[in-house]
N, C-alpha and C. Protein backbone atom coordinates (compact mmCIF):
# COMPACT_ATOMS: atom_id res chain seq x y z
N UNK A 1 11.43 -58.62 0.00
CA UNK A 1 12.03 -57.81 1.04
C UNK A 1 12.82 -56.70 0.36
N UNK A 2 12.68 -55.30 0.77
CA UNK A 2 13.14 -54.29 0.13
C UNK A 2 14.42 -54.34 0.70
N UNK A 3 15.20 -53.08 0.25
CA UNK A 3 16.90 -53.34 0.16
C UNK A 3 17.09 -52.67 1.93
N UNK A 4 16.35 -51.56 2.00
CA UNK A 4 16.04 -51.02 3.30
C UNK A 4 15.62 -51.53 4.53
N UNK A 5 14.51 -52.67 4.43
CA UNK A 5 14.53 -53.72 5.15
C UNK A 5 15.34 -54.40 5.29
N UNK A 6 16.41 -55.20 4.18
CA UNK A 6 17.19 -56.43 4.28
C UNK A 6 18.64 -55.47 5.17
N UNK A 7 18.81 -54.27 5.02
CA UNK A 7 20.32 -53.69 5.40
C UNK A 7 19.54 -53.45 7.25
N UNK A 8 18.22 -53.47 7.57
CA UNK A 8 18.17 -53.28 8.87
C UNK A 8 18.26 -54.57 9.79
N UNK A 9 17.75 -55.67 8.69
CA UNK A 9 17.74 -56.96 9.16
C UNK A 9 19.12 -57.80 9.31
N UNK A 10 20.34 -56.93 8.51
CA UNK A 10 21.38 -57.49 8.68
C UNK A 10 21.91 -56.66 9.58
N UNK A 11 21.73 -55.45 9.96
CA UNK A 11 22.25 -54.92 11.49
C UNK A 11 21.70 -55.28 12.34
N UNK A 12 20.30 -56.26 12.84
CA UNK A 12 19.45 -56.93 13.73
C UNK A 12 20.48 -57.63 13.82
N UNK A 13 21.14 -58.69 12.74
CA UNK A 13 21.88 -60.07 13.06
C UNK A 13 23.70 -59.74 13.68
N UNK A 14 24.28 -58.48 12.92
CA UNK A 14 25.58 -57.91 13.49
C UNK A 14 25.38 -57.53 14.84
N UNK A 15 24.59 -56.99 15.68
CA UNK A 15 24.23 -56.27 16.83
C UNK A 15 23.99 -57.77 17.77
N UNK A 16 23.26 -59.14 17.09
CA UNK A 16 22.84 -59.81 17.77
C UNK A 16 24.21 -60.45 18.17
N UNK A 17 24.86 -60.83 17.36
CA UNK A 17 26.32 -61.90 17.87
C UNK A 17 27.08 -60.43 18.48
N UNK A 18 27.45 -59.55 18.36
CA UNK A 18 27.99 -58.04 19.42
C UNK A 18 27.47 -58.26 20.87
N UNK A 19 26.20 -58.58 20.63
CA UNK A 19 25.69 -58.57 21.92
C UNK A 19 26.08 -60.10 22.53
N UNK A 20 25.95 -61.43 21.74
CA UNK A 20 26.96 -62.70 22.28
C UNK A 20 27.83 -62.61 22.65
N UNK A 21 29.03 -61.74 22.05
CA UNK A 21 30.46 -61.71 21.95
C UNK A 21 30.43 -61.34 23.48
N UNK A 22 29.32 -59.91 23.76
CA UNK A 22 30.01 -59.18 25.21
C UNK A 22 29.11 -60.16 26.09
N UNK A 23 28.37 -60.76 26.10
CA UNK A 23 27.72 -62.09 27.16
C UNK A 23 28.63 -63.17 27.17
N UNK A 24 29.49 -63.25 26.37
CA UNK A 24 30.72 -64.25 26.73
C UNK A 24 31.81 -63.56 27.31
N UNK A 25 32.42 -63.31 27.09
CA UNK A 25 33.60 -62.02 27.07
C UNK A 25 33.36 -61.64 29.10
N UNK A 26 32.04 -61.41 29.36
CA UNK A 26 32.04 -61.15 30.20
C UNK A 26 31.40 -62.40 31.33
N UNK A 27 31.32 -63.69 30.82
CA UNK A 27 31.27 -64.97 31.19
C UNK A 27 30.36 -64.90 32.50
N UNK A 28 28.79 -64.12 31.32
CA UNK A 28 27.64 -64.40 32.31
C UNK A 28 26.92 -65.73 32.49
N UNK A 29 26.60 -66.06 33.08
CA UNK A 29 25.86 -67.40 33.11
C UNK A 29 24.72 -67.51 32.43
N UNK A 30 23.88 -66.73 31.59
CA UNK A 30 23.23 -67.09 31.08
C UNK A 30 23.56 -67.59 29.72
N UNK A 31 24.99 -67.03 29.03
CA UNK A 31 25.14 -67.58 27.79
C UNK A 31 24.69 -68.30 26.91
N UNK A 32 25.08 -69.63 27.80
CA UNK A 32 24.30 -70.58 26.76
C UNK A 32 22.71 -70.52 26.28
N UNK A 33 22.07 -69.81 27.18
CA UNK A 33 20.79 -69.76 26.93
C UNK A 33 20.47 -68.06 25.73
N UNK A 34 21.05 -67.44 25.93
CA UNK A 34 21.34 -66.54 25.18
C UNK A 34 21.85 -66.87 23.88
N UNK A 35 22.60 -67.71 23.84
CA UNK A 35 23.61 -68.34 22.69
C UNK A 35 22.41 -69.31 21.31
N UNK A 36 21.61 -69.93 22.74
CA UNK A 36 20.94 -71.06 21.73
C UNK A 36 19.65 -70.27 21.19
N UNK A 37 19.41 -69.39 21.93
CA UNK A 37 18.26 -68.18 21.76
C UNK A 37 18.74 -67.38 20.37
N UNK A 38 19.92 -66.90 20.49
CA UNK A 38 19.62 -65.89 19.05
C UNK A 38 20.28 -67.20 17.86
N UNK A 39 20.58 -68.27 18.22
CA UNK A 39 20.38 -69.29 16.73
C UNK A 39 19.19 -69.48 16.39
N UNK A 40 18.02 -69.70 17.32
CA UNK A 40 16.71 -70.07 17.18
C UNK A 40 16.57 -68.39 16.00
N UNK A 41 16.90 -67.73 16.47
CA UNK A 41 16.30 -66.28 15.73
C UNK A 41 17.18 -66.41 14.80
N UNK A 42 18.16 -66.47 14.60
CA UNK A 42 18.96 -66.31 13.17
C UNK A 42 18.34 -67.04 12.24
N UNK A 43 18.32 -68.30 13.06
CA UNK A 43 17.49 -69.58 11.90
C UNK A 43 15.86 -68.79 10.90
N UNK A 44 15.12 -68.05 11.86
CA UNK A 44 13.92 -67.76 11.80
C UNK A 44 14.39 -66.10 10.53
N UNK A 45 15.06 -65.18 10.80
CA UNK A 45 15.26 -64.79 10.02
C UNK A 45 15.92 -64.87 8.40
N UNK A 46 16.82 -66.35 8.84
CA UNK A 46 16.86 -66.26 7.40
C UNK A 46 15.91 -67.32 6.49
N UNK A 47 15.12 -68.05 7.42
CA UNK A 47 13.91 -68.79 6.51
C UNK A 47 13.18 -67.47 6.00
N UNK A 48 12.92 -66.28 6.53
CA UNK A 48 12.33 -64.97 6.10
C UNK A 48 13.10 -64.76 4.70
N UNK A 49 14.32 -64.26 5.16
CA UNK A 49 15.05 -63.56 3.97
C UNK A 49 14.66 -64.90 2.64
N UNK A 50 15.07 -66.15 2.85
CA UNK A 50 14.84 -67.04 1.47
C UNK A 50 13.24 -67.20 1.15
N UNK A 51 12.43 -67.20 2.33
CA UNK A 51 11.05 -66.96 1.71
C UNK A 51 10.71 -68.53 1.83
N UNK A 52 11.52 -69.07 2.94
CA UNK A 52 10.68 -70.48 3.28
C UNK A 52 10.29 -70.38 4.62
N UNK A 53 9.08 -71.53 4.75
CA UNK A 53 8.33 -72.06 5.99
C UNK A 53 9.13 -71.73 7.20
N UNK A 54 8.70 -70.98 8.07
CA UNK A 54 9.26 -70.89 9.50
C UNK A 54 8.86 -71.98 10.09
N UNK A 55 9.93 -73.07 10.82
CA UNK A 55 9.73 -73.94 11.43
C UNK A 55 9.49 -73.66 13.20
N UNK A 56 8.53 -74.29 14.12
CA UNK A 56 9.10 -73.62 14.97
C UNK A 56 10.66 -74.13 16.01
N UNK A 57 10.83 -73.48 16.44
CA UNK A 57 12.19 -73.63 16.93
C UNK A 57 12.28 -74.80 17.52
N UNK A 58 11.42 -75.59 18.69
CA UNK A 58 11.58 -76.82 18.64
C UNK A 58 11.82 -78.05 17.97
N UNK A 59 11.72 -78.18 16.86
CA UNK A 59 11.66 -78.77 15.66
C UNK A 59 12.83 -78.41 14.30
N UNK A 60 13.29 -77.18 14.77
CA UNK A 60 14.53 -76.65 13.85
C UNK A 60 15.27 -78.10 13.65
N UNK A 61 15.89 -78.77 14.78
CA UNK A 61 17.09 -79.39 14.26
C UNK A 61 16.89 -80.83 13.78
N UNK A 62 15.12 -81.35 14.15
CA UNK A 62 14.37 -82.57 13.50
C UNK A 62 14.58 -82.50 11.85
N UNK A 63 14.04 -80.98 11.20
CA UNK A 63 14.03 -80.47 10.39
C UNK A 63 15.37 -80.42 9.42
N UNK A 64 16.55 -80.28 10.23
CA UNK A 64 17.71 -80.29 9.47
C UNK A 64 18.15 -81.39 8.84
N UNK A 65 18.11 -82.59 10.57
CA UNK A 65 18.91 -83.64 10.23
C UNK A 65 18.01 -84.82 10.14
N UNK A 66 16.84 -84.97 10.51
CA UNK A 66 15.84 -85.98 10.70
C UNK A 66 14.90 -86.70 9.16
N UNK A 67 15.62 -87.44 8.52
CA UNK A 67 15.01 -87.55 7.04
C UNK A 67 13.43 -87.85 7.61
N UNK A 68 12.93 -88.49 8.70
CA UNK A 68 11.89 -88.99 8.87
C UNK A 68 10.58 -87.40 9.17
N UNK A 69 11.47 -86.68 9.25
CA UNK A 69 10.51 -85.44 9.58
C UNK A 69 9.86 -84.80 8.33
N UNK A 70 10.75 -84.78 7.42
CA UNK A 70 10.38 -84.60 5.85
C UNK A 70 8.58 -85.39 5.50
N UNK A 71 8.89 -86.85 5.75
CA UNK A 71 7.89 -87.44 5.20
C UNK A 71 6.31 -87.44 6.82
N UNK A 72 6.91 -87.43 7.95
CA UNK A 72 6.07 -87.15 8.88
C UNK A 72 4.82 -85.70 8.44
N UNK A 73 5.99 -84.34 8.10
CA UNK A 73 5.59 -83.16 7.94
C UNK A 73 5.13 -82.75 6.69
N UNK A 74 5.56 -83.49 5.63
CA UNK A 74 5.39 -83.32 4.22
C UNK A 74 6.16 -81.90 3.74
N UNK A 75 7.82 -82.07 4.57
CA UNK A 75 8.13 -80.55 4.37
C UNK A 75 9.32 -81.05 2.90
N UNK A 76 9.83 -80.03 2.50
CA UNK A 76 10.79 -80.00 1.50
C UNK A 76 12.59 -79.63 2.18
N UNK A 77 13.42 -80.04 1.66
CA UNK A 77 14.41 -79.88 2.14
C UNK A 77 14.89 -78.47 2.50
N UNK A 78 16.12 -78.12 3.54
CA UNK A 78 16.22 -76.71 3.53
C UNK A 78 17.01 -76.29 2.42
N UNK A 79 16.88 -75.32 2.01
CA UNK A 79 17.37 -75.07 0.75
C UNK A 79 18.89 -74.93 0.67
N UNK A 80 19.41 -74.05 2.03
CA UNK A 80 20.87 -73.62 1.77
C UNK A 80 21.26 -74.57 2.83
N UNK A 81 22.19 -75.47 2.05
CA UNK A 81 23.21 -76.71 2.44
C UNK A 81 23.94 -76.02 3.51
N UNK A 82 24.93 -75.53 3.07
CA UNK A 82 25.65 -74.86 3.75
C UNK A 82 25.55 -74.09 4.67
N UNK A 83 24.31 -73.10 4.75
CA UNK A 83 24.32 -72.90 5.85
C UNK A 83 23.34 -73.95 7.35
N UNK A 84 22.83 -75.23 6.80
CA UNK A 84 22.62 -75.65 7.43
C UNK A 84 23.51 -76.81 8.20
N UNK A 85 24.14 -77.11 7.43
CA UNK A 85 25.40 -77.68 7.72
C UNK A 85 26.02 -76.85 9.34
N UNK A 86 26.55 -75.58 9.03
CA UNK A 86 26.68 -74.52 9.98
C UNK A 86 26.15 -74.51 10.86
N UNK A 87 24.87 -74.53 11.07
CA UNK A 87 23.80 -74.09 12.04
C UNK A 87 23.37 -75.80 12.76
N UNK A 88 23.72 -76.75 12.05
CA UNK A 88 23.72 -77.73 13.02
C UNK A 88 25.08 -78.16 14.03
N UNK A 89 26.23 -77.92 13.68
CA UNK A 89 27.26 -77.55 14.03
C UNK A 89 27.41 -77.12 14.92
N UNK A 90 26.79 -75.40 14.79
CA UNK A 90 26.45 -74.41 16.23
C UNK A 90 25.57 -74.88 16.95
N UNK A 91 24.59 -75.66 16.46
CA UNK A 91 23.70 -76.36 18.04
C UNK A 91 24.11 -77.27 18.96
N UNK A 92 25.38 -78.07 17.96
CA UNK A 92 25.89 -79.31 18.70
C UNK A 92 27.33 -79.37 18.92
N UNK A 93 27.94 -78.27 18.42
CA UNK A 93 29.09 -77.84 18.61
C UNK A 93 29.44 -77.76 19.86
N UNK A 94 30.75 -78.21 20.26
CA UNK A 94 31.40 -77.54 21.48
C UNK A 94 32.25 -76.14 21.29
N UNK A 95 31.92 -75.65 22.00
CA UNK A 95 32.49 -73.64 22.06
C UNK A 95 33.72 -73.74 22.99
N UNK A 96 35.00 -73.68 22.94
CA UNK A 96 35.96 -73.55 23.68
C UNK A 96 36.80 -72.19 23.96
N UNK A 97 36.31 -71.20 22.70
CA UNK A 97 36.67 -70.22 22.73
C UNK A 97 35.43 -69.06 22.34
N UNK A 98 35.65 -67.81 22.27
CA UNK A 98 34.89 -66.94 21.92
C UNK A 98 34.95 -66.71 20.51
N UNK A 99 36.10 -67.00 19.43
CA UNK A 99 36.53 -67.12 18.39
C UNK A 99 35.04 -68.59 17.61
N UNK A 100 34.62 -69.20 18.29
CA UNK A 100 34.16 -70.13 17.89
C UNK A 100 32.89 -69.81 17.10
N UNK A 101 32.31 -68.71 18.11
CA UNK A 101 30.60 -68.13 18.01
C UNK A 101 30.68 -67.03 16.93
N UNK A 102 31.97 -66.82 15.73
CA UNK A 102 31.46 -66.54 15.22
C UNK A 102 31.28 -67.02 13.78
């Protein structure tokens, strides 16, 4: 991924939580579905940026936490701990504030 690509792909992801912030902020009802929608895409872009297997989104969080999916799928672990750690968190997290989502 060129440097020009990766700086447009990180204003895709700043613009995407901008656009959460004002779908909360303005406490539309679709949020949550909006909310769990651009994790599904965050997830998908940064398996891009590291250059691993796009899972599909149904299966993202089998994939994280499910040791049995590994040997079902014959997949390899996700690489960045930490941010998966994070991103299971945000799926199962409770949000009490707007401070939370980011």
């Amino acid at each position: 991924m060129n440097k020009t690509i990766l700086e447009i792909k990180k204003y895709g992801v700043w613009n995407a939580l901008d656009n959460l912030k004002d779908c909360y902020e303005q406490e539309r009802k679709d949020f949550n579905f909006t909310y769990h929608n651009e994790l599904a895409n965050l997830f998908m872009e940064y398996c891009q940026f590291l250059n691993v297997e796009m899972i599909p989104s149904y299966q993202i969080y089998a994939y994280l936490e499910d040791p049995i999916y590994f040997q079902k799928y014959s997949k390899l672990a996700f690489p960045d701990v930490a941010f998966k750690n994070m991103f299971v968190h945000a799926v199962g997290g409770q949000r009490t504030t707007g401070d939370d989502i980011i």
